[in-house]
C-alpha atoms as a PDB file:
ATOM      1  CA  UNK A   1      -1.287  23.723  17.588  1.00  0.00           C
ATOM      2  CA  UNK A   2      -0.121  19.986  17.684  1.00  0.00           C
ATOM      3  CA  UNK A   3       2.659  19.351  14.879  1.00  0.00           C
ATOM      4  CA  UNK A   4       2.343  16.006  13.394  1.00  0.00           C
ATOM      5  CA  UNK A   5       6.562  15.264  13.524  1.00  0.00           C
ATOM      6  CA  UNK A   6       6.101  12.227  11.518  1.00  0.00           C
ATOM      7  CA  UNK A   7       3.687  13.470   8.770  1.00  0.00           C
ATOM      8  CA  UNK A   8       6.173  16.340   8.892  1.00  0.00           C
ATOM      9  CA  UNK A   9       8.650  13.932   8.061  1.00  0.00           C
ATOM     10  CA  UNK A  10       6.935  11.648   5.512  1.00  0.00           C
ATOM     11  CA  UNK A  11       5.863  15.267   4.173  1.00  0.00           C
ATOM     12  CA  UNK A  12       9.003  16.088   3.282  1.00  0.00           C
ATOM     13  CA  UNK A  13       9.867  13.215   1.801  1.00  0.00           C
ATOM     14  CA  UNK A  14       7.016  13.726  -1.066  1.00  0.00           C
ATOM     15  CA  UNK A  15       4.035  11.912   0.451  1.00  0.00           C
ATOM     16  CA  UNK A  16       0.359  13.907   0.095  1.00  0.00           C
ATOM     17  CA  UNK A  17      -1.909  13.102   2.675  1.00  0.00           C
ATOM     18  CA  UNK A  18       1.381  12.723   5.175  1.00  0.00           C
ATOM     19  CA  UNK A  19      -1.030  13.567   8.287  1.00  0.00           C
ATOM     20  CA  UNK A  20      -3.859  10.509   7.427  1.00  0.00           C
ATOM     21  CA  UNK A  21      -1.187   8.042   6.841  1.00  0.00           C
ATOM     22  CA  UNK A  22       1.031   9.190   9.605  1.00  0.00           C
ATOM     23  CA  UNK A  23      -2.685   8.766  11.816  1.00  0.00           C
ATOM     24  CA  UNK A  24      -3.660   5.207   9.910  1.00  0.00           C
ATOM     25  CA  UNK A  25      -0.377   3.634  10.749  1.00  0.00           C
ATOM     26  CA  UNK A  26      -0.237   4.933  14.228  1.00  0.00           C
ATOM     27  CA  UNK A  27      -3.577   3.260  14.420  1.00  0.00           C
ATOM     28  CA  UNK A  28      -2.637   0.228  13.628  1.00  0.00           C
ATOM     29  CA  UNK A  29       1.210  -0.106  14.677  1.00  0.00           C
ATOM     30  CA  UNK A  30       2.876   0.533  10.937  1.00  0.00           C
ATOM     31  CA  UNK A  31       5.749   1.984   9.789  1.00  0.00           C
ATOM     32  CA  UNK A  32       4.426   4.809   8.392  1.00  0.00           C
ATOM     33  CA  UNK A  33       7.261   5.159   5.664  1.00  0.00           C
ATOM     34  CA  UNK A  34       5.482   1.793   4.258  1.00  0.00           C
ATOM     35  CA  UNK A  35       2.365   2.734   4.723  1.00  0.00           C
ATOM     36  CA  UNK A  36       3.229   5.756   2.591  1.00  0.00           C
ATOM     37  CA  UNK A  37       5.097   4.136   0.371  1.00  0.00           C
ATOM     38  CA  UNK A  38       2.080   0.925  -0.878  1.00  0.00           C
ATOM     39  CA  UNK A  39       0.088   4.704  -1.441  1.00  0.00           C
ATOM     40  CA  UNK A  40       2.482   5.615  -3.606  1.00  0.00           C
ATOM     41  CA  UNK A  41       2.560   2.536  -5.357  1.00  0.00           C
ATOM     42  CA  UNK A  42      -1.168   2.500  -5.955  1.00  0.00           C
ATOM     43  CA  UNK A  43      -1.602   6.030  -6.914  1.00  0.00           C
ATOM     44  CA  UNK A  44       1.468   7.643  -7.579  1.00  0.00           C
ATOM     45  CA  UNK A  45       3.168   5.897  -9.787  1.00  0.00           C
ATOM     46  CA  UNK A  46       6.978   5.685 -10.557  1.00  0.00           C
ATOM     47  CA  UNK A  47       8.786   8.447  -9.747  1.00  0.00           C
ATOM     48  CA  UNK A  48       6.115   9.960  -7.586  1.00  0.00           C
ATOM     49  CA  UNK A  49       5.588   9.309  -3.715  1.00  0.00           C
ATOM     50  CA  UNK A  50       2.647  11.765  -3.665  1.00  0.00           C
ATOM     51  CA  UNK A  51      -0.456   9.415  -4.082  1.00  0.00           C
ATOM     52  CA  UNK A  52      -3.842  10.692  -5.237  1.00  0.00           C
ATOM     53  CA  UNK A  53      -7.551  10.946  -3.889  1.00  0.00           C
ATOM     54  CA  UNK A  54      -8.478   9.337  -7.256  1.00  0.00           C
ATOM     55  CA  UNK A  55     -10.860   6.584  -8.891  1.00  0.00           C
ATOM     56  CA  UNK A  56      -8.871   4.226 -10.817  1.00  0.00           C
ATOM     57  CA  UNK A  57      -8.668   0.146 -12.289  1.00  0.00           C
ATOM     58  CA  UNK A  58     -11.566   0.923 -14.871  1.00  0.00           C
ATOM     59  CA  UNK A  59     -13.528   2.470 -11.896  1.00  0.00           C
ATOM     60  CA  UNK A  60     -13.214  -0.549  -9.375  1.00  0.00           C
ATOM     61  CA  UNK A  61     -10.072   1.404  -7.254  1.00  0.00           C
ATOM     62  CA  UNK A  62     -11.303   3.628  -4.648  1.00  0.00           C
ATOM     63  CA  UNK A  63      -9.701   6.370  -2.979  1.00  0.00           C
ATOM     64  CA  UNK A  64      -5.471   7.117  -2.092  1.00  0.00           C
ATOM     65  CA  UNK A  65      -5.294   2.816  -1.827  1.00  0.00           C
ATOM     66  CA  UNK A  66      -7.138   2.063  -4.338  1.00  0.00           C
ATOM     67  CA  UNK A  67      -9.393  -0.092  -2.454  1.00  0.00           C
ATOM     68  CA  UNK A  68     -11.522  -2.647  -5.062  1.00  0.00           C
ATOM     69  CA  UNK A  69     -15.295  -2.614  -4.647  1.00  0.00           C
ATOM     70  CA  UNK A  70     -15.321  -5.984  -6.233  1.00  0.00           C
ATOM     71  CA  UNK A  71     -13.993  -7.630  -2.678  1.00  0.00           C
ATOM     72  CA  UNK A  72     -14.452  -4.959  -0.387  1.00  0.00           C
ATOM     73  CA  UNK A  73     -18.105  -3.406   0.867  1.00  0.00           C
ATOM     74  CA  UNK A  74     -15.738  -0.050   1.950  1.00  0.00           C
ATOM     75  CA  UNK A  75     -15.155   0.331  -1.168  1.00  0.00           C
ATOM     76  CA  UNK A  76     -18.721   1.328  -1.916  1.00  0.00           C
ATOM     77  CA  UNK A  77     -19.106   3.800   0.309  1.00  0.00           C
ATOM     78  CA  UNK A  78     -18.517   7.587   0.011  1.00  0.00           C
ATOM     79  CA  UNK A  79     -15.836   6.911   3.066  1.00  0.00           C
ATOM     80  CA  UNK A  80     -13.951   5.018   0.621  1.00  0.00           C
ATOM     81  CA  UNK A  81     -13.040   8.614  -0.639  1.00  0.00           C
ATOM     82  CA  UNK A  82     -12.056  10.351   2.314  1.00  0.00           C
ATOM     83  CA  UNK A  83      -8.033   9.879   2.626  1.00  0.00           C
ATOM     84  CA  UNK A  84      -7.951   9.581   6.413  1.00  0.00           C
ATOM     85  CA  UNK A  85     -10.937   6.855   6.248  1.00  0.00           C
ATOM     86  CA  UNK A  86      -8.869   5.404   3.103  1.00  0.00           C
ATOM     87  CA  UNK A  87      -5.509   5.066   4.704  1.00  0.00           C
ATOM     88  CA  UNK A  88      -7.166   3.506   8.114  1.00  0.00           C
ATOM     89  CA  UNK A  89      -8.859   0.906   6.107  1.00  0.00           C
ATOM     90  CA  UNK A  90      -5.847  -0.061   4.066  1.00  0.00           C
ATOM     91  CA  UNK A  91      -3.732   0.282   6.950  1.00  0.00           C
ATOM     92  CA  UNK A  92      -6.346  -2.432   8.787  1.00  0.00           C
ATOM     93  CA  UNK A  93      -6.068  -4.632   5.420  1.00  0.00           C
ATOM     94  CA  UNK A  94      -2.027  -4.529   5.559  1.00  0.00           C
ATOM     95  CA  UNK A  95      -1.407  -4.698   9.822  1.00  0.00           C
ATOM     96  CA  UNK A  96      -3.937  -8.052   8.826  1.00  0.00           C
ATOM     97  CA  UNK A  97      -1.740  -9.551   6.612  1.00  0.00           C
ATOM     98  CA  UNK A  98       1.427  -8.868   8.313  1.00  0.00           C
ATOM     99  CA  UNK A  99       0.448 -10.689  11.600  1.00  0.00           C
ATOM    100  CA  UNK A 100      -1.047 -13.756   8.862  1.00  0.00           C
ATOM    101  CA  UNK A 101       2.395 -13.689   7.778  1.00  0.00           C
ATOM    102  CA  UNK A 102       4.149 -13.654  10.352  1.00  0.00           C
ATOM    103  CA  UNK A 103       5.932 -10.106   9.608  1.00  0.00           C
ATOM    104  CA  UNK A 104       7.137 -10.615   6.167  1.00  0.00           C
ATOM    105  CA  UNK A 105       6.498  -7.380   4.717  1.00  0.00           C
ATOM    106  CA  UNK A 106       7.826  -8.875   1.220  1.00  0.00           C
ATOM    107  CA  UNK A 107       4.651 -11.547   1.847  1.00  0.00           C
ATOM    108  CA  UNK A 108       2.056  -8.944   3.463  1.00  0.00           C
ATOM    109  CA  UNK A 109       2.899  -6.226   0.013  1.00  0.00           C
ATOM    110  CA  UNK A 110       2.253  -9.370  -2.435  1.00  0.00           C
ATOM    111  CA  UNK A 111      -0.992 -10.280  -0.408  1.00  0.00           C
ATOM    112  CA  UNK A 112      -2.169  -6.756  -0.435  1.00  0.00           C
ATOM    113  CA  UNK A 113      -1.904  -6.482  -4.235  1.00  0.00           C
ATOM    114  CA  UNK A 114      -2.428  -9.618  -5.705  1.00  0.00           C
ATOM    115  CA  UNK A 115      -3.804 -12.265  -2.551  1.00  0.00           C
ATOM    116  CA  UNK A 116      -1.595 -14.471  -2.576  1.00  0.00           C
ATOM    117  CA  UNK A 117       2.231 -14.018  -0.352  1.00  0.00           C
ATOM    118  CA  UNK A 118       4.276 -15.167  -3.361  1.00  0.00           C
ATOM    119  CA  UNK A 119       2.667 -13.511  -6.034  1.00  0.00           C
ATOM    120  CA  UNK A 120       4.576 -11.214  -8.780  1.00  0.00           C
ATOM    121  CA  UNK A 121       1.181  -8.910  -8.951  1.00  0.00           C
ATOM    122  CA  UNK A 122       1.344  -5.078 -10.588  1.00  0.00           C
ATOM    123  CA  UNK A 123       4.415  -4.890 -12.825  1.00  0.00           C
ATOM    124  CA  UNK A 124       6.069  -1.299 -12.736  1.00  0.00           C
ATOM    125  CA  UNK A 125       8.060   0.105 -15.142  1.00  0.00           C
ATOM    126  CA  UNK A 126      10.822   2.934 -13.707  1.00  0.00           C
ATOM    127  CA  UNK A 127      12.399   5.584 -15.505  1.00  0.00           C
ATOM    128  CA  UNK A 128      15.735   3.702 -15.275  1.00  0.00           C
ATOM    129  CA  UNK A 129      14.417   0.564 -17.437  1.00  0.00           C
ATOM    130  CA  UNK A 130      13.404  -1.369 -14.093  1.00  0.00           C
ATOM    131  CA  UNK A 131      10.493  -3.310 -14.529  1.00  0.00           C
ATOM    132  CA  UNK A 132       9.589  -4.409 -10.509  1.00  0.00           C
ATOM    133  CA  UNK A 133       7.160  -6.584  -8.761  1.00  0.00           C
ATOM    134  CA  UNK A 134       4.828  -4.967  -6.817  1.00  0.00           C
ATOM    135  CA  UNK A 135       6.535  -5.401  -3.554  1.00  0.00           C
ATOM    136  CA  UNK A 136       9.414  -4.605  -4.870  1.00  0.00           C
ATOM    137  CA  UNK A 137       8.132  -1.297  -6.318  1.00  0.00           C
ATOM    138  CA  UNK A 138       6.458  -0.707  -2.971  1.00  0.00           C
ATOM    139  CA  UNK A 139      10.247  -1.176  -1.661  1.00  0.00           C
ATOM    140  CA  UNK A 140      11.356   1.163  -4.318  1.00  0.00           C
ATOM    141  CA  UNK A 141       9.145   4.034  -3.134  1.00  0.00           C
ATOM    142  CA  UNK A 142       9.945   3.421   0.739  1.00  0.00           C
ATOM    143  CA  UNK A 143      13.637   3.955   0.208  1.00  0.00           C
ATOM    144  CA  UNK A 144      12.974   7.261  -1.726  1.00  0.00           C
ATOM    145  CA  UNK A 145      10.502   8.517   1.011  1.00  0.00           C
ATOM    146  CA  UNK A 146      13.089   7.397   3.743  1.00  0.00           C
ATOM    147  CA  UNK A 147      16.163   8.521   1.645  1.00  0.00           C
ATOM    148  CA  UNK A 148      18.105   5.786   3.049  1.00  0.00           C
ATOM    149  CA  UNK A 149      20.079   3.436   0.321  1.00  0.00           C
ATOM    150  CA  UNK A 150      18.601   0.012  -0.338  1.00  0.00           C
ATOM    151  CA  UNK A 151      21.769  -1.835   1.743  1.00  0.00           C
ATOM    152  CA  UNK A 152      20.535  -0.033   4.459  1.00  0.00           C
ATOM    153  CA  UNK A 153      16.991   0.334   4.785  1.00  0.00           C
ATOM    154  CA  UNK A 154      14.604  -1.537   6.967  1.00  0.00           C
ATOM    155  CA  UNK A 155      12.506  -2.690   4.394  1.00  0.00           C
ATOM    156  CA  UNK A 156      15.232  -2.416   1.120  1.00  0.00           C
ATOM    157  CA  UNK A 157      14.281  -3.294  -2.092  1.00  0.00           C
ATOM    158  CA  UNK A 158      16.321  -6.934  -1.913  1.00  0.00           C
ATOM    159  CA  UNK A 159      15.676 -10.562  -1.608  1.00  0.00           C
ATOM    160  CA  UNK A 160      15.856 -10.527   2.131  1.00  0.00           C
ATOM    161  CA  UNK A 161      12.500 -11.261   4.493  1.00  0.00           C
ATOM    162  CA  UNK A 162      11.402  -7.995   6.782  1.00  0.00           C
ATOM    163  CA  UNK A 163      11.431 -10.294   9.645  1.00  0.00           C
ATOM    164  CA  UNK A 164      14.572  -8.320  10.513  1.00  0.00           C
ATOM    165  CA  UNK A 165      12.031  -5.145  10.768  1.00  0.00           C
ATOM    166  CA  UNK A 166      11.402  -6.629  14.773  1.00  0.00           C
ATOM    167  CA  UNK A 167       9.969  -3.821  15.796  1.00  0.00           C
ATOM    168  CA  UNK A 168       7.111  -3.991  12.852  1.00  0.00           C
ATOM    169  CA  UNK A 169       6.894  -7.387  13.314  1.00  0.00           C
ATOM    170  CA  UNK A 170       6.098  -7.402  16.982  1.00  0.00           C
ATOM    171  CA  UNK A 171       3.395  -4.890  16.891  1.00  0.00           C
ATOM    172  CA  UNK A 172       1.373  -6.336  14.095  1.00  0.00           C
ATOM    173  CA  UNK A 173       1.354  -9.678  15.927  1.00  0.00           C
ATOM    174  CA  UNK A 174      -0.586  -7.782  18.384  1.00  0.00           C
ATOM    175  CA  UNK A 175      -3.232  -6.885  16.095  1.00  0.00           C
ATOM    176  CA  UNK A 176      -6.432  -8.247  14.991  1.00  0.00           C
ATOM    177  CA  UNK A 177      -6.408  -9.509  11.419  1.00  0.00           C
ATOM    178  CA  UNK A 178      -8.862  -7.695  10.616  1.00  0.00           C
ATOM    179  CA  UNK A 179      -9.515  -3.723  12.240  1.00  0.00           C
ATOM    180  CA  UNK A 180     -13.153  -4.245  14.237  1.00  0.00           C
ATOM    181  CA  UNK A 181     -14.824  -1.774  12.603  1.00  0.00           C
ATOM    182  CA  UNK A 182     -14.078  -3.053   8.937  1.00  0.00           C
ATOM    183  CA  UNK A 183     -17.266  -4.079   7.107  1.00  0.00           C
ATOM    184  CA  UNK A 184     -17.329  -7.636   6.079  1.00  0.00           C
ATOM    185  CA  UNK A 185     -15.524  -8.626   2.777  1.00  0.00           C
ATOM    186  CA  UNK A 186     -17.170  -9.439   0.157  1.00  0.00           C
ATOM    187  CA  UNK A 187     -17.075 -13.326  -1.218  1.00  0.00           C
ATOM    188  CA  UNK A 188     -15.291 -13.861  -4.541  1.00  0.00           C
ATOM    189  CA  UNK A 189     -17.428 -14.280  -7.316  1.00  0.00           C
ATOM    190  CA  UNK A 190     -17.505 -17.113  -9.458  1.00  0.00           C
ATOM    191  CA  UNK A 191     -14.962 -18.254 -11.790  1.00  0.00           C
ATOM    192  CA  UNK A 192     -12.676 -15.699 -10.329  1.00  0.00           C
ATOM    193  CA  UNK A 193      -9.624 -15.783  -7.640  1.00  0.00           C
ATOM    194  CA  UNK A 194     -10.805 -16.563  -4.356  1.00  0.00           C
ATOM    195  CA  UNK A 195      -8.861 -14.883  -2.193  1.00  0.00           C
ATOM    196  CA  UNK A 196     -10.374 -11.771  -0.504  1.00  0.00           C
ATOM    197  CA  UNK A 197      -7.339  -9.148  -1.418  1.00  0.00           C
ATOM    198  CA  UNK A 198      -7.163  -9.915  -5.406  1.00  0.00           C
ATOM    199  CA  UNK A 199      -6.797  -6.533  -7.547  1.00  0.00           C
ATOM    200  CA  UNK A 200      -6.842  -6.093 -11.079  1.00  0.00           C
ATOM    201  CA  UNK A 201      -3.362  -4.516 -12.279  1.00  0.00           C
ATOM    202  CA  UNK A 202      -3.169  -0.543 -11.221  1.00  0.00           C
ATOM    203  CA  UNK A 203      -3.330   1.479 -14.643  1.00  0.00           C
ATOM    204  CA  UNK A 204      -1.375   4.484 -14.199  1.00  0.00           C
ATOM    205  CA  UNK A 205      -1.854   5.954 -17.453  1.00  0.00           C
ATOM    206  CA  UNK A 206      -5.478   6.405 -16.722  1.00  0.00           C
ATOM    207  CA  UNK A 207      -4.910   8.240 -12.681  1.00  0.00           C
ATOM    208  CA  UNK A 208      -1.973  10.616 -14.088  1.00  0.00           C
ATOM    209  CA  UNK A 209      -1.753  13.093 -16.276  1.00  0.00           C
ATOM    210  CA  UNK A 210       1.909  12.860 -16.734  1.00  0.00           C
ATOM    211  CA  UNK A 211       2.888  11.313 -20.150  1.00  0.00           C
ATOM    212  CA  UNK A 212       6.250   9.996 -18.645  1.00  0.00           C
ATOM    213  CA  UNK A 213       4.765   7.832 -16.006  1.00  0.00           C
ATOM    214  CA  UNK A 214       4.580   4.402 -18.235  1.00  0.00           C
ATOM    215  CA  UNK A 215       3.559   1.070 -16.571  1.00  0.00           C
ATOM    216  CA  UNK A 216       3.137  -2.826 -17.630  1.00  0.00           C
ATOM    217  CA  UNK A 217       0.812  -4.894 -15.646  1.00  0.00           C
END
């Protein structure tokens, strides 16, 4: 039997599903600490680096990403709720927007949430009063699953570019933007954003049970 070292590792740093996300971002060339950490973000909540296999954002998030069926066809089919199938596709979506943005994970995390490389997106509220951005929260959860401090992490929750992350940078400017076997995305419709990545704010309270995770969008 084949053991998995680095879903072992992201494993014991908290993450659920450690052996689909450790497979996704091997796919596609990510860091699978980030990769682990956006699914945190989108289904785990503060505190939390296990994300869940859940239905969430009044029934429009599918799946451990929470991929929206308002922009994207996967999202509409029963794959959309198998975590392995889940991860791959939002690993696709995020190798995409790295290599649009030239390797700015800070840019790629905004994109991912919200569309757009400079936007705020999901607010997060932490235990310890911190109310971050969502790549910032994303950052957050990478340096818990890493365990390294944020002045030394690749991808630290600071002002600083990931264009210093070279080696993450280089293999997503390898990739297609968009994996070849990802359905077409949907157009925007009317009177709406039109960028293909928008997502309405992640509600936490409705995917958790816990009382204590508390969130502003």
């Amino acid at each position: 039997m084949n053991i998995d070292p680095t879903a072992s590792r992201l494993a014991a740093g908290g993450v659920a599903f450690a052996p689909q996300i450790s497979s996704a971002a091997r796919h596609y060339g990510l860091d699978p600490e980030l990769l682990a950490a956006v699914a945190a973000q989108e289904t785990g909540g503060p505190e939390s680096n296990a994300g869940r296999n859940v239905i969430g954002d009044g029934g429009h998030g599918h799946g451990l990403f929470q991929i929206d069926d308002r922009w994207h066809a996967f999202a509409g089919t029963a794959e959309a709720m198998d975590p392995a199938k889940n991860a791959d596709y939002a690993a696709g979506m995020l190798s995409g927007l790295l290599k649009q943005y030239g390797g700015n994970v800070r840019e790629a995390l905004s994109a991912y949430n919200a569309g757009s490389p400079t936007a705020i997106g999901t607010r997060t509220r932490w235990a310890d009063g911190s109310d971050l951005s969502y790549a910032d929260s994303v950052m957050r959860h990478y340096q818990r699953i890493t365990g390294e401090s944020p002045q030394t992490s690749a991808v630290a929750e600071s002002g600083a570019t990931v264009a210093s992350v070279g080696q993450l940078a280089l293999q997503a400017q390898r990739l297609p933007f968009l994996p070849p076997s990802m359905p077409p995305i949907a157009p925007a419709p009317p009177h709406t954003a039109s960028h293909a990545y928008f997502r309405q704010p992640t509600d936490y309270v409705a995917l958790l049970d816990d009382d204590n995770h508390e969130n502003d969008s």
